[in-house]
ModelCIF file with pLDDT and N, C-alpha, C, O atoms, coordinates in Angstrom:
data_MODEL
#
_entry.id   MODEL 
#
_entity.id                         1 
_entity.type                       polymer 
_entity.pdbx_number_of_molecules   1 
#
_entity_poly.entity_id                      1 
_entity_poly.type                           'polypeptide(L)' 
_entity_poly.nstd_linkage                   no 
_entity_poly.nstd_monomer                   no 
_entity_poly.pdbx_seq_one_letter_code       
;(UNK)(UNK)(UNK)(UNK)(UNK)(UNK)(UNK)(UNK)(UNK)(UNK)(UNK)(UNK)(UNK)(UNK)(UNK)(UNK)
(UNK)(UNK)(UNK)(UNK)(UNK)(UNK)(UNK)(UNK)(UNK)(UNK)(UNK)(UNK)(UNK)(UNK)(UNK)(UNK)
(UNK)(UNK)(UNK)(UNK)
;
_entity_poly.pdbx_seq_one_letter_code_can   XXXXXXXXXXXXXXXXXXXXXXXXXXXXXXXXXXXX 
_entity_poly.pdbx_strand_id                 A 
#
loop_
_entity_poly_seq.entity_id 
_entity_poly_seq.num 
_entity_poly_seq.mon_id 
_entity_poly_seq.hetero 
1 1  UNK n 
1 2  UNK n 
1 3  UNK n 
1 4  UNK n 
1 5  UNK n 
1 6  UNK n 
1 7  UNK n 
1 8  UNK n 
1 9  UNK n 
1 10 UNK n 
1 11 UNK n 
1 12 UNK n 
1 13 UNK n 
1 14 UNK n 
1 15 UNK n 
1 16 UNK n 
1 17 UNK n 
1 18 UNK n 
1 19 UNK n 
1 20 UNK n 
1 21 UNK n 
1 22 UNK n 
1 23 UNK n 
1 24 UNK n 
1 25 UNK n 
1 26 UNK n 
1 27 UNK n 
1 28 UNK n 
1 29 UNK n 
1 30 UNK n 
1 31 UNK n 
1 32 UNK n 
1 33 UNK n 
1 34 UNK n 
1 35 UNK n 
1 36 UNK n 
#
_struct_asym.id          A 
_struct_asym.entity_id   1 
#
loop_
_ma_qa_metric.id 
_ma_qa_metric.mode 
_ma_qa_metric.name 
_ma_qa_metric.software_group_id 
_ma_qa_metric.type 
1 global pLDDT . pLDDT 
2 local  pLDDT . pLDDT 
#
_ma_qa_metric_global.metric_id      1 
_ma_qa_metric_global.metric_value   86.14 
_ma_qa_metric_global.model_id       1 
_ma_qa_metric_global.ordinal_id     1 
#
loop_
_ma_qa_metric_local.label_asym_id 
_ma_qa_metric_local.label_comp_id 
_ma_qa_metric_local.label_seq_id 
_ma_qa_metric_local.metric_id 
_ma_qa_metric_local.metric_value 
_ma_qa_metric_local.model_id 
_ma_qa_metric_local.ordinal_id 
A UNK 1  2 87.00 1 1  
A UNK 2  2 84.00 1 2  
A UNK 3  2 84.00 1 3  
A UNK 4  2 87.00 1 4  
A UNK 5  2 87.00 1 5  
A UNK 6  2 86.00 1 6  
A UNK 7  2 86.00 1 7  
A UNK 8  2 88.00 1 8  
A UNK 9  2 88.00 1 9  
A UNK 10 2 86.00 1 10 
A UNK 11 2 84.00 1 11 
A UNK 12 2 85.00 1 12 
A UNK 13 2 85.00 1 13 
A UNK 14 2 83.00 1 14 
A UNK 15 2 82.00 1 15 
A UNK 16 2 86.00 1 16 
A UNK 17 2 89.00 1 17 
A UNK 18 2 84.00 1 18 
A UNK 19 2 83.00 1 19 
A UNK 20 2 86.00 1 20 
A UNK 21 2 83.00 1 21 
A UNK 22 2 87.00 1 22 
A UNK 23 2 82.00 1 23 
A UNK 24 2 84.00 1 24 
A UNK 25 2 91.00 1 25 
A UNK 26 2 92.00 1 26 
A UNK 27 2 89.00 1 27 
A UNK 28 2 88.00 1 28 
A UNK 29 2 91.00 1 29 
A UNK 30 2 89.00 1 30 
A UNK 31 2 86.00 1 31 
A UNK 32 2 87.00 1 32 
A UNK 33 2 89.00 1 33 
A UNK 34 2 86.00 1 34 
A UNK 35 2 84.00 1 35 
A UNK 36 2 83.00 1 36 
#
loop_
_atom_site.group_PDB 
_atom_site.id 
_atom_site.type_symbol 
_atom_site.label_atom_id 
_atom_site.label_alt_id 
_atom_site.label_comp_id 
_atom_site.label_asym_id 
_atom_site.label_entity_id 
_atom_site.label_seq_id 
_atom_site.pdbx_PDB_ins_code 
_atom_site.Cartn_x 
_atom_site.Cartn_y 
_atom_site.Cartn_z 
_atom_site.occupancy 
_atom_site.B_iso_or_equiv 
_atom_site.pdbx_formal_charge 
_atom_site.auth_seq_id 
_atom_site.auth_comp_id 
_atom_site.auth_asym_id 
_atom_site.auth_atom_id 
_atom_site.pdbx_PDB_model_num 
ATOM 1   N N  . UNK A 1 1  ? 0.848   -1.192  0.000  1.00 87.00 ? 1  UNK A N  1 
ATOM 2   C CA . UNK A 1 1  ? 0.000   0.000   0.000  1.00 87.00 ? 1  UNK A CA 1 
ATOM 3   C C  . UNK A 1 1  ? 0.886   1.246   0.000  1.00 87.00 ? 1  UNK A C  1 
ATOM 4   O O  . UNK A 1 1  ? 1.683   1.574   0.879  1.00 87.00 ? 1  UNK A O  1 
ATOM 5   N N  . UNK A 1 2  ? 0.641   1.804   -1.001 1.00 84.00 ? 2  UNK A N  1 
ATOM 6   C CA . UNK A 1 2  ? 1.804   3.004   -1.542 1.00 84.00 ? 2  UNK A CA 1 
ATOM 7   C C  . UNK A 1 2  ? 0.712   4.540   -1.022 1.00 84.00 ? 2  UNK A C  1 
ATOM 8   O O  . UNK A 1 2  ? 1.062   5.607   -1.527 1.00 84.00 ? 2  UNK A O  1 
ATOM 9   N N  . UNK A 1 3  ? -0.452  4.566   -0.117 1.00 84.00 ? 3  UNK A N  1 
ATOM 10  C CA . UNK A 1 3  ? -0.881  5.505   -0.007 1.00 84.00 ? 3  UNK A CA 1 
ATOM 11  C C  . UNK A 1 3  ? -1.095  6.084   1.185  1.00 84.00 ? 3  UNK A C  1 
ATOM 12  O O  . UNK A 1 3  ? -0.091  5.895   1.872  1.00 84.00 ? 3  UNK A O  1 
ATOM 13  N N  . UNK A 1 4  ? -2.247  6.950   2.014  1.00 87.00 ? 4  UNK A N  1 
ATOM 14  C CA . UNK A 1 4  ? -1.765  7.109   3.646  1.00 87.00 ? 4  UNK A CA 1 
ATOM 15  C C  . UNK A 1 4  ? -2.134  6.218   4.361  1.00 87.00 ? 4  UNK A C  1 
ATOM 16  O O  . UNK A 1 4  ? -2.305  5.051   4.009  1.00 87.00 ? 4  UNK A O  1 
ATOM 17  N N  . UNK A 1 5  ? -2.304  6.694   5.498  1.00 87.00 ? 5  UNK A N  1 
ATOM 18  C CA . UNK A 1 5  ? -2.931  5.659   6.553  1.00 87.00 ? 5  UNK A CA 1 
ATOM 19  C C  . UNK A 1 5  ? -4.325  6.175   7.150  1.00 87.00 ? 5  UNK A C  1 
ATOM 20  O O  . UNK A 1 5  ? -4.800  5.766   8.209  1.00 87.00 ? 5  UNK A O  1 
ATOM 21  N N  . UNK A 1 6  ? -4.810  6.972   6.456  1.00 86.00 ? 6  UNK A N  1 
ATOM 22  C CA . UNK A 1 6  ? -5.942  7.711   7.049  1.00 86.00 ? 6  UNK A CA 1 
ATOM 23  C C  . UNK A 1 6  ? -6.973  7.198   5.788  1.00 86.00 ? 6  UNK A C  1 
ATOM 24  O O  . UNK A 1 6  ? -8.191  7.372   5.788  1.00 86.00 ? 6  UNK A O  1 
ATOM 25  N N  . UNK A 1 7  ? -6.185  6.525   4.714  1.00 86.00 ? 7  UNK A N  1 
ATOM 26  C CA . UNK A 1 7  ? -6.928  6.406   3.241  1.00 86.00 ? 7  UNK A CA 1 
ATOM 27  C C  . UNK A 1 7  ? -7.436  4.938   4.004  1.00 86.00 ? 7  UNK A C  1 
ATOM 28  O O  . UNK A 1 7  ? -8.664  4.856   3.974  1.00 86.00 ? 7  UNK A O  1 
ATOM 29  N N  . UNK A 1 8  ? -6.782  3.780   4.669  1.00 88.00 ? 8  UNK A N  1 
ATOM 30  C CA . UNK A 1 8  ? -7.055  3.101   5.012  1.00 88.00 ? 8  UNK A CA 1 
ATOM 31  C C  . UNK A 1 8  ? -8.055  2.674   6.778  1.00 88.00 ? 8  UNK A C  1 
ATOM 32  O O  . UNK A 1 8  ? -8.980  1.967   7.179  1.00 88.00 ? 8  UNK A O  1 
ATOM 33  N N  . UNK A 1 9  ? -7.118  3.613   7.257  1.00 88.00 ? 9  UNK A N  1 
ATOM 34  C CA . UNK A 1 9  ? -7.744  3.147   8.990  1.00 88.00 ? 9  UNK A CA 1 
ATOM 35  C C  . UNK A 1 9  ? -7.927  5.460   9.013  1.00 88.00 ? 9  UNK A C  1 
ATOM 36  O O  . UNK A 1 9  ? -7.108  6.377   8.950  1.00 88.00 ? 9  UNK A O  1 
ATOM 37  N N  . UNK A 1 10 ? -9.327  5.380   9.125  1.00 86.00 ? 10 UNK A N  1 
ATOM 38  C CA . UNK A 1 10 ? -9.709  6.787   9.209  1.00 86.00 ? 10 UNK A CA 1 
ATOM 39  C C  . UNK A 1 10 ? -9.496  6.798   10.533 1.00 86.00 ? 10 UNK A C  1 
ATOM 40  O O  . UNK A 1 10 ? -8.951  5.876   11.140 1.00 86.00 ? 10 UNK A O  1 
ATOM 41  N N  . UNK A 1 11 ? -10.037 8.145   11.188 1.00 84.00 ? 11 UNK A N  1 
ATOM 42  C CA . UNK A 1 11 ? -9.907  8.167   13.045 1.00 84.00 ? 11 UNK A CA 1 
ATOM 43  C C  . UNK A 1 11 ? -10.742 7.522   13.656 1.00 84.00 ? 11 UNK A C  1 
ATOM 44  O O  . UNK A 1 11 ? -10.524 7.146   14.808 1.00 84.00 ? 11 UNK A O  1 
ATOM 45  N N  . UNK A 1 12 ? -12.341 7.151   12.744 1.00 85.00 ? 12 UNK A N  1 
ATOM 46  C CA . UNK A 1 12 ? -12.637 6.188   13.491 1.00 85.00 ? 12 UNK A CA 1 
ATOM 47  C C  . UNK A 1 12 ? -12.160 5.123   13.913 1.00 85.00 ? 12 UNK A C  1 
ATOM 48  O O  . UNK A 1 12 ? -12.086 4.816   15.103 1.00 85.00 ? 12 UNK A O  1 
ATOM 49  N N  . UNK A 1 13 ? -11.867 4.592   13.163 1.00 85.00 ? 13 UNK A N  1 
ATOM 50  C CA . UNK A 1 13 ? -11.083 3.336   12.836 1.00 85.00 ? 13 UNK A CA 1 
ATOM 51  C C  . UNK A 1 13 ? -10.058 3.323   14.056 1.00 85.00 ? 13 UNK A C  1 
ATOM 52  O O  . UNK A 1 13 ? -10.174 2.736   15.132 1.00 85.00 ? 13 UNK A O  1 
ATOM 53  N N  . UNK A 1 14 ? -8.892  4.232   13.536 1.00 83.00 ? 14 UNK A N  1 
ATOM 54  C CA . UNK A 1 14 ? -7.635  4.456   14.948 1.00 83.00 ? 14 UNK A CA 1 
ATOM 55  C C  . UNK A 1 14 ? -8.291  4.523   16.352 1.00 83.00 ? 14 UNK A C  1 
ATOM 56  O O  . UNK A 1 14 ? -7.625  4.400   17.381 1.00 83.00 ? 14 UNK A O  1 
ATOM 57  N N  . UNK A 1 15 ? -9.459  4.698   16.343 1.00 82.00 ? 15 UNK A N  1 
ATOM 58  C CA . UNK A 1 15 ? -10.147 5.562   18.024 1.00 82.00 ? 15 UNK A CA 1 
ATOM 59  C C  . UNK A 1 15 ? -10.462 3.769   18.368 1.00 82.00 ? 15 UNK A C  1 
ATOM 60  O O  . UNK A 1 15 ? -10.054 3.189   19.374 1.00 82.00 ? 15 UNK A O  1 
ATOM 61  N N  . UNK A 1 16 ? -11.462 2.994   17.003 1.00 86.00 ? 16 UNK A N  1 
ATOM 62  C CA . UNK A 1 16 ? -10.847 1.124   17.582 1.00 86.00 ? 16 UNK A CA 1 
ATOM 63  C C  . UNK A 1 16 ? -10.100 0.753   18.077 1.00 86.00 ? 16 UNK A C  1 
ATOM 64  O O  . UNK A 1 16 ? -10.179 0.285   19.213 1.00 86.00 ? 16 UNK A O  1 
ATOM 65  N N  . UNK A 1 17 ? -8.762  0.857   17.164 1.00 89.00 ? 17 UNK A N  1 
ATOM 66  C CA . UNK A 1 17 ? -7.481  0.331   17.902 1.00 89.00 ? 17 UNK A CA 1 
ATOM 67  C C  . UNK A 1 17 ? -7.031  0.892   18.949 1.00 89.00 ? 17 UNK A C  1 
ATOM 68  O O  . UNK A 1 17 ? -6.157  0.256   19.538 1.00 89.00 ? 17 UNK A O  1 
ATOM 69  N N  . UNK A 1 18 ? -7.440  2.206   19.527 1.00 84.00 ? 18 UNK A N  1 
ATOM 70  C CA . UNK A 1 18 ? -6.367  2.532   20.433 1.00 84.00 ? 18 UNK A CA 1 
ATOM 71  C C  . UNK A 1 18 ? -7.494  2.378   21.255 1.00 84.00 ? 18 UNK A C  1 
ATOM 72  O O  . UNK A 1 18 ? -7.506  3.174   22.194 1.00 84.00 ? 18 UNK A O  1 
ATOM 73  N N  . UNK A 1 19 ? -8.739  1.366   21.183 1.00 83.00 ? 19 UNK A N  1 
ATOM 74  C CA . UNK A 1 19 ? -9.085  1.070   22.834 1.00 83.00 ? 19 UNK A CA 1 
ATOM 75  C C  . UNK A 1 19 ? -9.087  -0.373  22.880 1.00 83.00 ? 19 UNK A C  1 
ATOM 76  O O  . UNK A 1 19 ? -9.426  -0.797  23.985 1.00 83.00 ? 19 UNK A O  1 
ATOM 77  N N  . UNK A 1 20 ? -8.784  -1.364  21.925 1.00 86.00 ? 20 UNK A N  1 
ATOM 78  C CA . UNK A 1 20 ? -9.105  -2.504  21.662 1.00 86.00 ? 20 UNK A CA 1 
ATOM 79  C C  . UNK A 1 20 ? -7.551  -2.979  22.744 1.00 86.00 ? 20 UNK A C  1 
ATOM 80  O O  . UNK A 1 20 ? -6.514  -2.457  23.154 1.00 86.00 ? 20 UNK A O  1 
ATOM 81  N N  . UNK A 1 21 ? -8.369  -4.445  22.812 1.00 83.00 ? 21 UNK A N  1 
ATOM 82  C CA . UNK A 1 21 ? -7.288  -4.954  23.891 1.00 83.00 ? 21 UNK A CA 1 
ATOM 83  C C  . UNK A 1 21 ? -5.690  -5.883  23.662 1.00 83.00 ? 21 UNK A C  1 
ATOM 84  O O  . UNK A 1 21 ? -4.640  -6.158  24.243 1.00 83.00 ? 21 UNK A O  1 
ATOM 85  N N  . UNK A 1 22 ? -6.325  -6.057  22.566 1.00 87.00 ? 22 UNK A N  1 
ATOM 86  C CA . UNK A 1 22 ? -4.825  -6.427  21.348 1.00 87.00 ? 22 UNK A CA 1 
ATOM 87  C C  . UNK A 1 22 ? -4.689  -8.221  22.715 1.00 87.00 ? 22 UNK A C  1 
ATOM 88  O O  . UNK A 1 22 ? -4.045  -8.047  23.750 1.00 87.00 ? 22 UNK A O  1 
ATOM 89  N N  . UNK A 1 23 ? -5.103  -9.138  22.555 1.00 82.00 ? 23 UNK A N  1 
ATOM 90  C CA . UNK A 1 23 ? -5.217  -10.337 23.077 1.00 82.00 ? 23 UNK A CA 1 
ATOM 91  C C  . UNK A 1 23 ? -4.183  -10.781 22.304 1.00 82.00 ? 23 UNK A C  1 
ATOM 92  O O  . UNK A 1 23 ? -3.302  -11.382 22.917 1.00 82.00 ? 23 UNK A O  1 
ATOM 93  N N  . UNK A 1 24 ? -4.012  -10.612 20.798 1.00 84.00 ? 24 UNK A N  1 
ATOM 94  C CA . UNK A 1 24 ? -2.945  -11.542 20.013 1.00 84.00 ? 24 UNK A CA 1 
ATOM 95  C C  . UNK A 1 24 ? -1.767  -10.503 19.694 1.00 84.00 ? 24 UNK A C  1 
ATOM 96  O O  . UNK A 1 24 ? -0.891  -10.896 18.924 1.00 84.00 ? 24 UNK A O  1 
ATOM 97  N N  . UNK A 1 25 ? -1.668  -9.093  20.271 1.00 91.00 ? 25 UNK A N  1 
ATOM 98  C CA . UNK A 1 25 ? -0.759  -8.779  20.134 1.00 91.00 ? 25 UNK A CA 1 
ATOM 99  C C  . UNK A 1 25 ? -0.545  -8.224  18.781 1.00 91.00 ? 25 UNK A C  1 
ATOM 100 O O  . UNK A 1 25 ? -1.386  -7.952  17.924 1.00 91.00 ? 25 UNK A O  1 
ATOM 101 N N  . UNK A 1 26 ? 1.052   -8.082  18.749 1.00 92.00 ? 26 UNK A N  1 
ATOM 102 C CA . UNK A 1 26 ? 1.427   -7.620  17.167 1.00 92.00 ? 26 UNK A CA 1 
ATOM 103 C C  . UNK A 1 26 ? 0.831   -8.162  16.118 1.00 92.00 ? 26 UNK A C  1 
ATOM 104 O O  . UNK A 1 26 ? 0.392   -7.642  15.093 1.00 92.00 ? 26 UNK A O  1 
ATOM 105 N N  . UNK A 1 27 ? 0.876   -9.756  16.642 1.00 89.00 ? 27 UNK A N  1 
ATOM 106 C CA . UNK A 1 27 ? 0.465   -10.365 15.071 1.00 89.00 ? 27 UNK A CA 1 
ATOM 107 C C  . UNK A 1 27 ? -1.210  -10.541 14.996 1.00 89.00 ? 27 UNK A C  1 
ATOM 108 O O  . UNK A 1 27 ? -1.786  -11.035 14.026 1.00 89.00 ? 27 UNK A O  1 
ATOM 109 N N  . UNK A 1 28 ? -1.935  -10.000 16.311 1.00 88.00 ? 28 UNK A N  1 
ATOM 110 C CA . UNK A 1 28 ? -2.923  -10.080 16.151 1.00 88.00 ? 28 UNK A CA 1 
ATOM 111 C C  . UNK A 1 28 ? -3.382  -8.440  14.977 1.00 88.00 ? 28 UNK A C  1 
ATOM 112 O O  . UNK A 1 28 ? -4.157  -8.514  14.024 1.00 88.00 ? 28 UNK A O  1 
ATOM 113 N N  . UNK A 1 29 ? -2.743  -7.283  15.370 1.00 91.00 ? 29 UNK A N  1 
ATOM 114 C CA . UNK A 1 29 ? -2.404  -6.032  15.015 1.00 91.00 ? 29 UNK A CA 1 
ATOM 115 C C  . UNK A 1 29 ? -2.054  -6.313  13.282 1.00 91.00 ? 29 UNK A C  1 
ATOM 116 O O  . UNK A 1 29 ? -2.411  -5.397  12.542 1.00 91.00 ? 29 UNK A O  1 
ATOM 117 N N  . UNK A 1 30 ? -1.544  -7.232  12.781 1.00 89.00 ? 30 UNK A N  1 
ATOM 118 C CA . UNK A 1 30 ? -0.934  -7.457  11.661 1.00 89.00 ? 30 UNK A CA 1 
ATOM 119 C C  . UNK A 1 30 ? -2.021  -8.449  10.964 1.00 89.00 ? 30 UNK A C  1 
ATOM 120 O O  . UNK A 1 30 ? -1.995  -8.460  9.733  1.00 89.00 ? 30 UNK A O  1 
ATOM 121 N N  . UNK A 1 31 ? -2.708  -9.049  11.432 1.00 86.00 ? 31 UNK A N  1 
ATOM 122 C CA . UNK A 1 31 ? -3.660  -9.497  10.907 1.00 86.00 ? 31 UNK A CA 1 
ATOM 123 C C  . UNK A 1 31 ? -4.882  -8.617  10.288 1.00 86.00 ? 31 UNK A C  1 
ATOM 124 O O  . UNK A 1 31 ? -5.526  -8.634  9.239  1.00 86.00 ? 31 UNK A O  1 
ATOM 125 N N  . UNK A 1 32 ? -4.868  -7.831  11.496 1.00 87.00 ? 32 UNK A N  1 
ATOM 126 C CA . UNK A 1 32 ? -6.205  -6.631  11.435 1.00 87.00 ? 32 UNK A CA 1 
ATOM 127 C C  . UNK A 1 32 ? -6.383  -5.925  9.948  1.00 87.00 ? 32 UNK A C  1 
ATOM 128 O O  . UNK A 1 32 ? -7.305  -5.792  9.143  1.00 87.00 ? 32 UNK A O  1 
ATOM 129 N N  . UNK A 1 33 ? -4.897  -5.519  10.039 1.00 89.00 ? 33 UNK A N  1 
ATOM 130 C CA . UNK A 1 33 ? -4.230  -4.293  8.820  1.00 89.00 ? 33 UNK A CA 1 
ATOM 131 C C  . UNK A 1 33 ? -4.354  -5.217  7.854  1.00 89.00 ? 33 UNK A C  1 
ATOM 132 O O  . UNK A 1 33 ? -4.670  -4.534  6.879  1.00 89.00 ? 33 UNK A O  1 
ATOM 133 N N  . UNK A 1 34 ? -4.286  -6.791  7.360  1.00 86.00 ? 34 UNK A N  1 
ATOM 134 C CA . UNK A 1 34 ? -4.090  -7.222  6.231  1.00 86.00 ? 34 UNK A CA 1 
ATOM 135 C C  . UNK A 1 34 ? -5.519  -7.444  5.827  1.00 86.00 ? 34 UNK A C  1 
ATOM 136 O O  . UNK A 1 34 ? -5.911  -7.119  4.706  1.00 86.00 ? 34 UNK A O  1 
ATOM 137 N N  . UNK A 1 35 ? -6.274  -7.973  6.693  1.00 84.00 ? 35 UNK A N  1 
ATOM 138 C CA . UNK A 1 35 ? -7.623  -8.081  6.572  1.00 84.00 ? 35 UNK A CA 1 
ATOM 139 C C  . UNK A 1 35 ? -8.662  -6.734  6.036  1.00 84.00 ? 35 UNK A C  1 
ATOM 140 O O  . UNK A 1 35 ? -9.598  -6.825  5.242  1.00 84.00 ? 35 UNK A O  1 
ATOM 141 N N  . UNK A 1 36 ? -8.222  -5.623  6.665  1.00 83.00 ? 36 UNK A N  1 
ATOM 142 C CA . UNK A 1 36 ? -8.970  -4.429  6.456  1.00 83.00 ? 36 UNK A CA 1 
ATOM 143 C C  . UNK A 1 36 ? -8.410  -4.157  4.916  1.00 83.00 ? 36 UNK A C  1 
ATOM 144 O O  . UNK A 1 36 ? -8.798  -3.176  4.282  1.00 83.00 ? 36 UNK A O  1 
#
């Protein structure tokens, strides 16, 4: 993905992750981003 990060995860989106509890961690985090 050659474009921003707001094109992909808007602030809603970020306001998810930064309350979500991340159980799997990075690679749970790395899953998220490939999936979305």
């Amino acid at each position: 993905h050659a474009g921003r990060l707001s094109e992909v995860f808007p602030s809603d989106a970020l306001k998810r992750l930064a309350a979500h509890a991340w159980p799997g961690n990075v690679r749970e985090l790395r899953n998220v981003v490939l999936g979305t």
